[in-house]
Protein backbone atom coordinates (compact mmCIF):
# COMPACT_ATOMS: atom_id res chain seq x y z
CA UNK A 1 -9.06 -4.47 22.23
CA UNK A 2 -8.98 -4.06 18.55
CA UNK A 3 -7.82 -6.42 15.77
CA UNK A 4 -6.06 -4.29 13.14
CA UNK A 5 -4.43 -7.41 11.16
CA UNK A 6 -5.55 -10.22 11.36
CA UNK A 7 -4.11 -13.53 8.83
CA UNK A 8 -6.12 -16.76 8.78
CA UNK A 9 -4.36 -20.11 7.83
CA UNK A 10 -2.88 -18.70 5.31
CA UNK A 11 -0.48 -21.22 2.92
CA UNK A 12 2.30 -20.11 0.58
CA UNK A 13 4.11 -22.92 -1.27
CA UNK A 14 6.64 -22.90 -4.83
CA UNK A 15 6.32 -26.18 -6.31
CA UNK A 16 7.65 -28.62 -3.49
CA UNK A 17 8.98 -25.93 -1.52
CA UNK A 18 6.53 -25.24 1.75
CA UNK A 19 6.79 -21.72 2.89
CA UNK A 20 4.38 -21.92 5.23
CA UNK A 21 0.99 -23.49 5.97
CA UNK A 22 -2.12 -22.67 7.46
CA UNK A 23 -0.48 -19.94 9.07
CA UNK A 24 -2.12 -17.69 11.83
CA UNK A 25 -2.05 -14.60 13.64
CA UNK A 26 -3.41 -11.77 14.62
CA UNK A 27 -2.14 -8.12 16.12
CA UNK A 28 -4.02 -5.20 17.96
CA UNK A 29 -1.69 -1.57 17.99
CA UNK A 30 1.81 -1.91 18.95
CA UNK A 31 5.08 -3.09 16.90
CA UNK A 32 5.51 -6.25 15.52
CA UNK A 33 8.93 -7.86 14.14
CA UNK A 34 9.14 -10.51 11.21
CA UNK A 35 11.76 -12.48 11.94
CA UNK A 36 13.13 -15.35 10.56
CA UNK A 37 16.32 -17.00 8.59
CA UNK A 38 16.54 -15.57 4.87
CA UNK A 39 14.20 -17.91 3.04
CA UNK A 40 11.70 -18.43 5.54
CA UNK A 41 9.40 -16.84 3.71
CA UNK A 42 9.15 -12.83 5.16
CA UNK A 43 9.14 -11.01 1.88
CA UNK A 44 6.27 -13.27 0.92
CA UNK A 45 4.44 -12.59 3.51
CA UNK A 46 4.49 -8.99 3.35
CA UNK A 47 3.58 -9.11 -0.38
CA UNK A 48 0.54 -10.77 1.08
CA UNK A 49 0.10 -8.94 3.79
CA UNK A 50 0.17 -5.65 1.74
CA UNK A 51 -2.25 -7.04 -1.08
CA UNK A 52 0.75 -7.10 -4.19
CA UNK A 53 -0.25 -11.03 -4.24
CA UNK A 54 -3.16 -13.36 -3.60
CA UNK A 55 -2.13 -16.24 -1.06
CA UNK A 56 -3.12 -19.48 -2.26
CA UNK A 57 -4.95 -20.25 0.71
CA UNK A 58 -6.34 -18.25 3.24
CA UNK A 59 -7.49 -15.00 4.08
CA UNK A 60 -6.10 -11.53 5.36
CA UNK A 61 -8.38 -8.95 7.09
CA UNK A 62 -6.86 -5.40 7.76
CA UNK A 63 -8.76 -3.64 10.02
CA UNK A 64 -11.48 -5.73 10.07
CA UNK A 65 -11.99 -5.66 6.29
CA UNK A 66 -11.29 -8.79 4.10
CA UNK A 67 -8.13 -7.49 1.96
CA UNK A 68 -9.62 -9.71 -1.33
CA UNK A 69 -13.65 -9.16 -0.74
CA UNK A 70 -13.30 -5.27 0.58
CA UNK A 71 -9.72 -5.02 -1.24
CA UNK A 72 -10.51 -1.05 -1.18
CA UNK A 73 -11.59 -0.35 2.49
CA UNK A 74 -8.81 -2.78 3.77
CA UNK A 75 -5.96 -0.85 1.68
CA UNK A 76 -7.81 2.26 3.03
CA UNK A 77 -6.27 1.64 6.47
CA UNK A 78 -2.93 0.47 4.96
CA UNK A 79 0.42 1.63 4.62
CA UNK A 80 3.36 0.18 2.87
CA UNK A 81 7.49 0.62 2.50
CA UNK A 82 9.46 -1.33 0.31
CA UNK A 83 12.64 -1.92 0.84
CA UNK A 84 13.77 -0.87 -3.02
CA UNK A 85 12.28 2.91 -4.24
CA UNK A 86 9.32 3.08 -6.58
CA UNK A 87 9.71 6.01 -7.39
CA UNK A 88 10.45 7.18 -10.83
CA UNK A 89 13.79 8.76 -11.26
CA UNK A 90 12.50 11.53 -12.74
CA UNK A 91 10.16 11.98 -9.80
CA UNK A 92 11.39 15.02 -7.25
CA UNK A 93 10.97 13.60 -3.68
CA UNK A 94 8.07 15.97 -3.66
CA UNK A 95 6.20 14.71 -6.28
CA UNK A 96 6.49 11.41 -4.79
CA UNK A 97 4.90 12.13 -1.78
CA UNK A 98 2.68 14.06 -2.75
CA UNK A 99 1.56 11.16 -6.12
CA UNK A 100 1.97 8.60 -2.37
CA UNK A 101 -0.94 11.18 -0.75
CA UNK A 102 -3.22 10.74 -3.73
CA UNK A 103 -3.27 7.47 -4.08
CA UNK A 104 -3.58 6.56 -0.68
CA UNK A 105 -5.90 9.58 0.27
CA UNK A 106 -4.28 10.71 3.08
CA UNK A 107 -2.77 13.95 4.33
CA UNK A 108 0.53 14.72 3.82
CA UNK A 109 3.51 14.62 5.67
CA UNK A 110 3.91 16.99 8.91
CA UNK A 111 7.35 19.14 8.77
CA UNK A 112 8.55 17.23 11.98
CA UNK A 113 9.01 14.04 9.65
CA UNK A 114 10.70 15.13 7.09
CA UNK A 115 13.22 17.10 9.24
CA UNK A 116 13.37 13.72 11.48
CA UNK A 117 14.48 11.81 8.59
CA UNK A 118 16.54 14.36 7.34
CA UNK A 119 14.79 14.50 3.93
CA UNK A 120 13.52 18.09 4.07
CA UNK A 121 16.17 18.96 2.50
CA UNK A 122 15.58 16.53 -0.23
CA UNK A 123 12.09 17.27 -1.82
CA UNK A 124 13.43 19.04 -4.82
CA UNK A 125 15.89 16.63 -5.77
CA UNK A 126 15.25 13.96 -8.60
CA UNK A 127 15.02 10.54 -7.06
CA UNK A 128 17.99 9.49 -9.92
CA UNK A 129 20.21 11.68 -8.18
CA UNK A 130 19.66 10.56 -4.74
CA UNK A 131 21.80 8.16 -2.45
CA UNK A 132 20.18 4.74 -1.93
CA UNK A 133 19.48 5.53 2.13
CA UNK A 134 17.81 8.64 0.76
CA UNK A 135 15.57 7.32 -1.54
CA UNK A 136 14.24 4.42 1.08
CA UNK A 137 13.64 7.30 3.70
CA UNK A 138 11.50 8.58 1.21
CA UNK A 139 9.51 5.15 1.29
CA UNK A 140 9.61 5.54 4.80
CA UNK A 141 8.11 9.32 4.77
CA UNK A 142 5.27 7.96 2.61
CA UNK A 143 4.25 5.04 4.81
CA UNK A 144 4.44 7.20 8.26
CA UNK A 145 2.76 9.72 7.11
CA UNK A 146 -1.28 9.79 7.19
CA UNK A 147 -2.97 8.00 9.96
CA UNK A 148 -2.78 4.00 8.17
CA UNK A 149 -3.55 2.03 11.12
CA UNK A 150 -1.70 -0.47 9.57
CA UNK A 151 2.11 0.11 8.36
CA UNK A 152 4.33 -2.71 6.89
CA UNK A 153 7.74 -2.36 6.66
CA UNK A 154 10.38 -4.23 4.85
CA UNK A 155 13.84 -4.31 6.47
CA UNK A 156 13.57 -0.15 7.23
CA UNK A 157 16.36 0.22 8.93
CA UNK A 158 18.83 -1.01 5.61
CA UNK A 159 20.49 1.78 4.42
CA UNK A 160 19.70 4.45 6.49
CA UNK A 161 21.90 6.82 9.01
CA UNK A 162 22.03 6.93 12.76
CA UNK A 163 19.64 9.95 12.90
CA UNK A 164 17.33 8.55 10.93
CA UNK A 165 17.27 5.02 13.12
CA UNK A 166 16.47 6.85 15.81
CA UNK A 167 13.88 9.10 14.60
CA UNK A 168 11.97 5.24 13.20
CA UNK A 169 12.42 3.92 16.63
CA UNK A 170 10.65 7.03 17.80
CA UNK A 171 8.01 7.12 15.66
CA UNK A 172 7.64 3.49 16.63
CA UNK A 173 7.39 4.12 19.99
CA UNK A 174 4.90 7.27 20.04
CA UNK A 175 2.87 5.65 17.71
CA UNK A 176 2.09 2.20 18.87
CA UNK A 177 -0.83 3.11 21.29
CA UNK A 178 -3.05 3.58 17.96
CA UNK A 179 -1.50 1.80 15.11
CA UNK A 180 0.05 -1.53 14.46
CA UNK A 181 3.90 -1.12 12.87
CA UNK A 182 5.03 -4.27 11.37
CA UNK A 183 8.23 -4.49 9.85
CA UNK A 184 10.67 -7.43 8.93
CA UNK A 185 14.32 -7.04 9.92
CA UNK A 186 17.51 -9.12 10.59
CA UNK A 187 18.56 -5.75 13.13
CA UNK A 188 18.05 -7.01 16.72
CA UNK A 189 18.63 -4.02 18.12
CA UNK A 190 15.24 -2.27 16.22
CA UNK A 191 12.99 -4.91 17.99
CA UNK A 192 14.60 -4.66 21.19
CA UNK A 193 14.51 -1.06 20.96
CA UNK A 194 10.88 -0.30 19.49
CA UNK A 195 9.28 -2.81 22.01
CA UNK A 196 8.62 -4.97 18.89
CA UNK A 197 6.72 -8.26 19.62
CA UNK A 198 8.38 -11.39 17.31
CA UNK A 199 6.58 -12.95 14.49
CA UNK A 200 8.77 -15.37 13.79
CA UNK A 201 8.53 -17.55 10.35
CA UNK A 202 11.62 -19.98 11.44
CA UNK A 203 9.14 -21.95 13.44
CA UNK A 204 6.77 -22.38 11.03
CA UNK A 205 9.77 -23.92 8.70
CA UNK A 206 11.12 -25.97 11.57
CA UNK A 207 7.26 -27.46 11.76
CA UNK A 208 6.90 -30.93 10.92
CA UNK A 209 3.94 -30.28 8.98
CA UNK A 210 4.95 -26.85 8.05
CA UNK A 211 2.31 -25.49 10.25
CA UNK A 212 2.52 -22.63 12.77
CA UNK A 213 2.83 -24.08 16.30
CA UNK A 214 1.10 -21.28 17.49
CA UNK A 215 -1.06 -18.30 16.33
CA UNK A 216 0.74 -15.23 17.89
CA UNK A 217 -0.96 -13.06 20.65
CA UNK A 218 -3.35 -10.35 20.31
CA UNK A 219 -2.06 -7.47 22.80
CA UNK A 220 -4.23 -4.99 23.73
């Protein structure tokens, strides 16, 4: 059994506003939904989670490397999709993925998923010119591809079409013997469908003290 993220009382809080507190967990391979009422905190988390911001208390280990102390071997094994593009709009989706392989230092993306999310047919095209489910299965292509043991998601099912859904849940599914996929979402059918275990942030608001009740499970 292998810890691939791993949070540690962490505590996020806006002035008298509690997000949460001391909050735990920690996840081998396998899919993971954040879940919670809008507010609860999820985007928060994944901009922690995915190193964007510092928590004020607490620490995050990806991999088994501290993601503030080893910041570069923990984003090493790290993958992240926004919800929104950031992508230039002069960018071609090519360009994009291949500026996404650079920085990340990864391989690029196999054939397979860029004809699963239908965005082969996309790589020449400036990301200005592109429909909003296009340019967020481009932030898809750039997290799945590469072998990130860790990939965080933010609500990747929003905008996208049927075929696309499907080729996610797939990926999900084939995938989650080796890496962890964690992804927050207010679509019910993607966790039941991927298998996704719940990480769910309404009980750490419904808390008394704010506090997780319980640290969630480690699967093998």
């Amino acid at each position: 059994m292998t810890v691939l993220l791993q949070a540690d009382k962490l505590s996020m809080r806006f002035g008298a506003h509690v997000l949460f507190s001391r909050l735990s967990f920690a996840f081998g391979a396998g899919a993971v939904a954040l879940v919670g009422a809008n507010g609860a905190g999820k985007s928060t988390l994944l901009s922690l989670l995915c190193g964007s911001v510092a928590p004020q208390e607490g620490r995050i280990a990806i991999n088994g490397h501290d993601l503030q102390r080893a910041g570069n071997a923990a984003r090493a094994a790290l993958a992240w999709a926004p919800d929104e593009s950031v992508a230039y709009d002069f960018m071609t989706g090519d360009e994009f993925l291949r500026m996404a392989q650079a920085l990340r230092g990864c391989a690029g993306p196999q054939p397979a998923l860029l004809e699963g999310l239908g965005i082969d047919v996309f790589l020449g095209a400036r990301f200005g010119d592109m429909s909003l489910g296009t340019r967020k299965k481009f932030m898809l292509a750039s997290a799945l591809m590469g072998a990130a043991r860790v990939v965080l998601m933010d609500e990747p099912t929003n905008g996208i079409d049927a075929r696309a859904r499907a080729f996610l849940i797939e990926s999900i599914l084939t995938e989650r013997q080796t890496r962890l996929v964690l992804f927050s979402t207010h679509d019910r059918e993607l966790t039941a469908a991927s298998g996704a275990r719940l990480l769910d942030l309404s009980a750490s608001a419904q808390a008394d003290d704010k506090t997780m009740a319980a640290s969630a499970a480690i699967d093998a």
